[in-house]
C-alpha atoms as a PDB file:
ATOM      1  CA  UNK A   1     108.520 101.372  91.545  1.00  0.00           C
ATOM      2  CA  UNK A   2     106.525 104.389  92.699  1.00  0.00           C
ATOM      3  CA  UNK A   3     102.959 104.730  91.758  1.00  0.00           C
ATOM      4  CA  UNK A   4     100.479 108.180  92.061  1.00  0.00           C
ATOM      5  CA  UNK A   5      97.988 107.168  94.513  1.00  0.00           C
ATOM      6  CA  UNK A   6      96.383 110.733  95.358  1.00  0.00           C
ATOM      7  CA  UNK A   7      97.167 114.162  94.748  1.00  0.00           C
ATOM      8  CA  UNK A   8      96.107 116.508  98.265  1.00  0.00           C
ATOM      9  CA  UNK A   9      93.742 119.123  97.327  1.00  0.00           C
ATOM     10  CA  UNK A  10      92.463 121.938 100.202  1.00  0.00           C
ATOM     11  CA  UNK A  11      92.750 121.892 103.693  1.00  0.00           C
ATOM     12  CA  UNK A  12      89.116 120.842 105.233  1.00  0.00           C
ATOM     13  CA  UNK A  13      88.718 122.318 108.386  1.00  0.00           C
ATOM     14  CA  UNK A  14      91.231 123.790 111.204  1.00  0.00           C
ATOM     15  CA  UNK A  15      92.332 120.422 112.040  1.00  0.00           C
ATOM     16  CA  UNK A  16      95.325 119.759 109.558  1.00  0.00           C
ATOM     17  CA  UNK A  17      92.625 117.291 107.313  1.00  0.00           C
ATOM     18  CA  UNK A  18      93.076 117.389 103.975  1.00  0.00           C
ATOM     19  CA  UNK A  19      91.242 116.304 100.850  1.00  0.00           C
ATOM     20  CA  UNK A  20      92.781 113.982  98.309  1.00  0.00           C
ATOM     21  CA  UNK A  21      91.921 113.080  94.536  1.00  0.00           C
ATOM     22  CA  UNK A  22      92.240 109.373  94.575  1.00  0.00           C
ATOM     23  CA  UNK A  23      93.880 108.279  91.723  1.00  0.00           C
ATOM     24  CA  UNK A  24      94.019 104.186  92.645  1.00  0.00           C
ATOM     25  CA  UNK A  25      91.504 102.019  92.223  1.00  0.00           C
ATOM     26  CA  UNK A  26      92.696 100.358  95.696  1.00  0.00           C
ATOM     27  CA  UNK A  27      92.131 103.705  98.498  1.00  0.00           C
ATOM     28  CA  UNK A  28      91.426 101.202 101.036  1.00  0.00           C
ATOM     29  CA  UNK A  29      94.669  99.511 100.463  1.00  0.00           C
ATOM     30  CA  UNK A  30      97.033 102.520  99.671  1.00  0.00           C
ATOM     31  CA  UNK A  31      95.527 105.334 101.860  1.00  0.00           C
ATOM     32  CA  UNK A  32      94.917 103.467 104.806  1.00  0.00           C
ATOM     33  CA  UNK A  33      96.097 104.586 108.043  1.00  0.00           C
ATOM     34  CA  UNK A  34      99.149 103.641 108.937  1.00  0.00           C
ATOM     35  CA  UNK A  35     100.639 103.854 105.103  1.00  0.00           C
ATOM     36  CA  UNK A  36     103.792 106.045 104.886  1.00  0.00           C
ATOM     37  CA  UNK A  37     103.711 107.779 101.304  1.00  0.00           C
ATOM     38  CA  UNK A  38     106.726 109.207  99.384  1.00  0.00           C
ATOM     39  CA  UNK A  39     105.532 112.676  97.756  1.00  0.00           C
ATOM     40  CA  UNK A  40     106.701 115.047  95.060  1.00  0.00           C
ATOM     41  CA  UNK A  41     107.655 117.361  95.576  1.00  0.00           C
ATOM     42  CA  UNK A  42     109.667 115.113  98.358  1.00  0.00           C
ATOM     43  CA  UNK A  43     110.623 117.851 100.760  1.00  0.00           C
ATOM     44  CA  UNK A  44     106.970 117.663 101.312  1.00  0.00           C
ATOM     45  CA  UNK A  45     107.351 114.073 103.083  1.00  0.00           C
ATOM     46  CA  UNK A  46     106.956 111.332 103.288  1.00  0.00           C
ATOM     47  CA  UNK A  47     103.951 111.816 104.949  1.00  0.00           C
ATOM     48  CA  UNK A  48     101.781 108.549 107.570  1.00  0.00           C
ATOM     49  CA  UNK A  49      98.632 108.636 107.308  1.00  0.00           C
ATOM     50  CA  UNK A  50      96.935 108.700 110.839  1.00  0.00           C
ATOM     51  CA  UNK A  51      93.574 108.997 110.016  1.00  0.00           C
ATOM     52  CA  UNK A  52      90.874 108.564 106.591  1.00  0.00           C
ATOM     53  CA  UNK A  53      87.177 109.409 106.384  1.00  0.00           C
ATOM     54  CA  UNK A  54      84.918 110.203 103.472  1.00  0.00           C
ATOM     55  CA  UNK A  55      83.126 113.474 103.834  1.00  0.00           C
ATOM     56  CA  UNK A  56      80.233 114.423 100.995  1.00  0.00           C
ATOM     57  CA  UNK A  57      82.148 111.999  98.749  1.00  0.00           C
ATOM     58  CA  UNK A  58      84.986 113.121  98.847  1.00  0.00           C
ATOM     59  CA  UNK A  59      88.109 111.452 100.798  1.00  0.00           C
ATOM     60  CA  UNK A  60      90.112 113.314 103.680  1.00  0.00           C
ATOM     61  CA  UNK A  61      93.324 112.447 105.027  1.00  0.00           C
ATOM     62  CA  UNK A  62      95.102 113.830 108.363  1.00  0.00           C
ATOM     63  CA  UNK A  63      98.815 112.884 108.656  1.00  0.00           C
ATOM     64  CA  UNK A  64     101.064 112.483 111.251  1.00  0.00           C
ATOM     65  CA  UNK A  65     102.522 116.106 111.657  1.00  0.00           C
ATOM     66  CA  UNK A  66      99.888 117.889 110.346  1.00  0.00           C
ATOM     67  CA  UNK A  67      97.979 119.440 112.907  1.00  0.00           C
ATOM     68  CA  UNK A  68      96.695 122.464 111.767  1.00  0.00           C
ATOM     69  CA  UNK A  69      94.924 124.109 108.608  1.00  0.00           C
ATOM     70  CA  UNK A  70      97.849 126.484 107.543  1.00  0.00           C
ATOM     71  CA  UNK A  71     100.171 123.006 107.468  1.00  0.00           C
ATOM     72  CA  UNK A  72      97.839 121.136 105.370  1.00  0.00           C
ATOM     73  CA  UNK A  73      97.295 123.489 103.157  1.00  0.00           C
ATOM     74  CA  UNK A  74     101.312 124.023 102.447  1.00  0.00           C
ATOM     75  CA  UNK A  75     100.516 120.427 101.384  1.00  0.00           C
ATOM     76  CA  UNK A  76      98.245 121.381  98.320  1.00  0.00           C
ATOM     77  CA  UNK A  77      98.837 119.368  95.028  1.00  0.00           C
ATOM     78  CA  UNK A  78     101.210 117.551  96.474  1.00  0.00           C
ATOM     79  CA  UNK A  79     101.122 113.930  95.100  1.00  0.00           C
ATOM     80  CA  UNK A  80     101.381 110.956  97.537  1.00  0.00           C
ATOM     81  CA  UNK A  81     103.694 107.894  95.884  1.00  0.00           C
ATOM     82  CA  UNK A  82     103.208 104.288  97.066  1.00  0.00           C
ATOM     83  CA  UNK A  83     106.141 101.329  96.248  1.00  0.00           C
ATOM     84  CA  UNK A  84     104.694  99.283  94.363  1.00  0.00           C
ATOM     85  CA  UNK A  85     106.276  95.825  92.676  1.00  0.00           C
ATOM     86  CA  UNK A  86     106.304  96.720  89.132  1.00  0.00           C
ATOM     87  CA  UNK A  87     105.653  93.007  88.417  1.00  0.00           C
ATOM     88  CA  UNK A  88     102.036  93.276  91.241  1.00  0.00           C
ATOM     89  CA  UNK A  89      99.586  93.561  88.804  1.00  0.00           C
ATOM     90  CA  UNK A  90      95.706  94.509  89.715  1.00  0.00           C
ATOM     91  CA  UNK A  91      93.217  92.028  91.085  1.00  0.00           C
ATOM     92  CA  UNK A  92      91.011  92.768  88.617  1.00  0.00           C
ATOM     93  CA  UNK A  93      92.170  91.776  84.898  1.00  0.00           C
ATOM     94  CA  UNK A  94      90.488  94.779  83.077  1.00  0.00           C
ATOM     95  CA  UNK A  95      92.425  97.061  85.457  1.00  0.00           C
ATOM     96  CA  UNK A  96      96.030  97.775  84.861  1.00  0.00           C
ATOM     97  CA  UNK A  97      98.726 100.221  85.897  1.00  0.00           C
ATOM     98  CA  UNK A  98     100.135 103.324  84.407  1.00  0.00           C
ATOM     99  CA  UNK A  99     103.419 102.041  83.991  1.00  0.00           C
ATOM    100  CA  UNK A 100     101.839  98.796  81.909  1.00  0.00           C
ATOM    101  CA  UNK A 101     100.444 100.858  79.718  1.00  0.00           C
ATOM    102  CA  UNK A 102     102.910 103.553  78.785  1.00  0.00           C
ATOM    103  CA  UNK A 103     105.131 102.454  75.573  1.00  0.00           C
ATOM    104  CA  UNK A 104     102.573  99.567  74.389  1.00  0.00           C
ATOM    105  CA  UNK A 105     101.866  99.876  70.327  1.00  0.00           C
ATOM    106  CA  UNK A 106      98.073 101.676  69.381  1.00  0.00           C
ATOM    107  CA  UNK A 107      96.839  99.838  66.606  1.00  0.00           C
ATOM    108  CA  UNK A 108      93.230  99.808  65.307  1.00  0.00           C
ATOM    109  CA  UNK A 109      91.299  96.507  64.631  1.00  0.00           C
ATOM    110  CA  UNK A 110      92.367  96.482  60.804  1.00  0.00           C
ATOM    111  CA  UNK A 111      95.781  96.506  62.133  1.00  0.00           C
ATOM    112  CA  UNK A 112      96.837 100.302  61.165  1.00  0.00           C
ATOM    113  CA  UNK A 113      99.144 101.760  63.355  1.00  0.00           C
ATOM    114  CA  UNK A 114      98.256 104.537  65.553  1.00  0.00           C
ATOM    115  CA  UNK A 115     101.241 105.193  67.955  1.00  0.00           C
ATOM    116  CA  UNK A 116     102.970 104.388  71.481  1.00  0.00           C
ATOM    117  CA  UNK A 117     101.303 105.468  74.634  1.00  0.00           C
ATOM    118  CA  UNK A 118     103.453 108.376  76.394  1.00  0.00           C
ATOM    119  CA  UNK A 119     101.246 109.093  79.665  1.00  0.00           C
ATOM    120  CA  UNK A 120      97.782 108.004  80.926  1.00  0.00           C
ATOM    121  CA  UNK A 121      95.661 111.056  81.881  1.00  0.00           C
ATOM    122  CA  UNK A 122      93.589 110.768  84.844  1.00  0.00           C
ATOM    123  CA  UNK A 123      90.488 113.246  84.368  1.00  0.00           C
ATOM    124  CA  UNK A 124      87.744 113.646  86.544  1.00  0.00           C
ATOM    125  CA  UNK A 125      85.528 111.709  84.402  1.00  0.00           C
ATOM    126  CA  UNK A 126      87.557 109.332  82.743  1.00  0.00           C
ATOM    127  CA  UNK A 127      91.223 108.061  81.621  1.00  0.00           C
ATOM    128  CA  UNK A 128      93.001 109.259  78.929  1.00  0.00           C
ATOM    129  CA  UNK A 129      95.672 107.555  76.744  1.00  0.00           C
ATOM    130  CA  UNK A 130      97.808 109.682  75.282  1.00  0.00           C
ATOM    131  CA  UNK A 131      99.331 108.672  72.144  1.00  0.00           C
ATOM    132  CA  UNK A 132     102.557 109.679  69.996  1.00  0.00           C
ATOM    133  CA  UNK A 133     101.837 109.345  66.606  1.00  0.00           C
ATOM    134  CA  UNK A 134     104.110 108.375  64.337  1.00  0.00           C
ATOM    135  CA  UNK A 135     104.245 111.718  62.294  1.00  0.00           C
ATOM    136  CA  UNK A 136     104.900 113.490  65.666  1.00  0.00           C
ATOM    137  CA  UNK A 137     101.737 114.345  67.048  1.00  0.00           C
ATOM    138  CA  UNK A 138      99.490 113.041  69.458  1.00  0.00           C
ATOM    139  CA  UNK A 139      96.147 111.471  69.993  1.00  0.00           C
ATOM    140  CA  UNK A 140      93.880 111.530  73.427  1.00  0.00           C
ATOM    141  CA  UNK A 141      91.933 108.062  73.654  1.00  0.00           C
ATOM    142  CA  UNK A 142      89.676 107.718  75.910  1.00  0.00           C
ATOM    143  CA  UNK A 143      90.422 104.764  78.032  1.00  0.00           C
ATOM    144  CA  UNK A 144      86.980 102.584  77.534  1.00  0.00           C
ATOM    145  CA  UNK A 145      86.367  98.748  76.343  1.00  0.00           C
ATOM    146  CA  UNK A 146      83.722 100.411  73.826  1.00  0.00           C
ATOM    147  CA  UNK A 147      86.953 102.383  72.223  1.00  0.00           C
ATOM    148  CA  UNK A 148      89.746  99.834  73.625  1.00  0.00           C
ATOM    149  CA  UNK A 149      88.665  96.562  73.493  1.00  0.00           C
ATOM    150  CA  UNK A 150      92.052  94.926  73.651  1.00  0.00           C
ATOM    151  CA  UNK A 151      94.993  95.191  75.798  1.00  0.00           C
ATOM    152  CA  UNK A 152      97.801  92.717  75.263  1.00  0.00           C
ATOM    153  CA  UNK A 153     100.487  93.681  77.566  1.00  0.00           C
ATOM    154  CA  UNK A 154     102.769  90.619  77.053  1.00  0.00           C
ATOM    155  CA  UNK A 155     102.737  91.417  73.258  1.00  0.00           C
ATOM    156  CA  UNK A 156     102.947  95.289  73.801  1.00  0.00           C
ATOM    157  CA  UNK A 157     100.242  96.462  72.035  1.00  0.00           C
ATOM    158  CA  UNK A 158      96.803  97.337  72.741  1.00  0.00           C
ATOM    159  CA  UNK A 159      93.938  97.616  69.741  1.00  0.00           C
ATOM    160  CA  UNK A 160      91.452 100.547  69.487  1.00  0.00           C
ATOM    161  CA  UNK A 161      88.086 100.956  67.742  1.00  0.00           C
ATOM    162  CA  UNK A 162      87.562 104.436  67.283  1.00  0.00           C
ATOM    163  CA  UNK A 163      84.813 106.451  66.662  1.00  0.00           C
ATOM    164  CA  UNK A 164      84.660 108.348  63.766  1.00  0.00           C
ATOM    165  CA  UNK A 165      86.874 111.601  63.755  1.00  0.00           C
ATOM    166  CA  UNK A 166      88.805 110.279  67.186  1.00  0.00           C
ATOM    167  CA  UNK A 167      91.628 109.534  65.307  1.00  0.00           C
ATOM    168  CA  UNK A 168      91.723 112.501  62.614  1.00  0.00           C
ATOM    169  CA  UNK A 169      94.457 115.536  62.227  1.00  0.00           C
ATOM    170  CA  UNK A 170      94.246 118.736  60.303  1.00  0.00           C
ATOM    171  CA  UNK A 171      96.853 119.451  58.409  1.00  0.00           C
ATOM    172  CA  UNK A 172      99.085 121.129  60.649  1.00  0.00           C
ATOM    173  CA  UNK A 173      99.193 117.734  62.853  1.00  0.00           C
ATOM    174  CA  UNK A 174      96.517 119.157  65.339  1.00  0.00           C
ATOM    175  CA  UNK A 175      93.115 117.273  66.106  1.00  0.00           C
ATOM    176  CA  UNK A 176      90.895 118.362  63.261  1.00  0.00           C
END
């Protein structure tokens, strides 16, 4: 199974470096030189990672090939893949992976059902679950042990706590 590690942002520099938004809780593991990456689009690779440094926070990549600035920039938004085995699970037990999450049951702590996850969001600041409800919209939790305590992914369901109004619609089906 194939996992988003990063997505390649600008070119840094006239030397083919790139930077990347990590999107693994494991960069030293998955972005380490040496690691060949599938990418989508794939005509764009797979790409080997020669060389890693963090610059002003921010990770940059150079990979094998890639030599100069107007090449690593053809490379923008391209996302790097790593094969994973869908049964690996995280070292850490509050962690989990995309593909764990997607299809378990929302259900608050009284037990009322709130939907399936469709996709995990990865924002800047935090994760997203994204939720189809059952009448056929959607609802954006935000990925926290405050507003999901419980994740249960042998019994498919995870339980959320919302905060008041997280979980409200108008009446067209939009967030109120």
């Amino acid at each position: 199974m194939e996992l988003v590690v990063a997505r390649i942002g600008r070119a840094h520099g006239i030397r083919g470096e790139v930077s990347v938004e990590v999107r693994t809780d494991e960069p030293e593991l998955r972005l380490a030189p040496g690691a060949v990456l599938a990418t989508d689009p794939p005509a764009a690779g797979p790409l080997t990672i020669e060389a890693g440094r963090v610059h002003s926070g921010r990770l940059l990549l150079r990979f094998a090939g890639v030599h100069d600035r107007t090449a690593a920039e053809a490379l923008r938004n391209t996302l790097l893949l790593a094969e994973v085995d869908p049964d690996e699970l995280p070292d850490d037990p509050e962690e989990f992976y995309d593909h764990q999450l997607v299809g378990l049951r929302a259900v608050t702590t009284e037990g009322e059902e709130i939907g399936t996850v469709s996709e995990v969001a990865h924002l800047p600041s935090q994760d997203l679950l994204i939720v189809a409800r059952p009448d056929g919209g959607e609802a954006m939790i935000p990925f926290v042990s405050e507003i999901v305590p419980e994740v249960d992914v042998t019994e498919g369901q995870l339980v959320v706590t919302p905060p008041p109004g997280l979980l409200d619609t108008a009446a067209d089906g939009e967030p109120a």
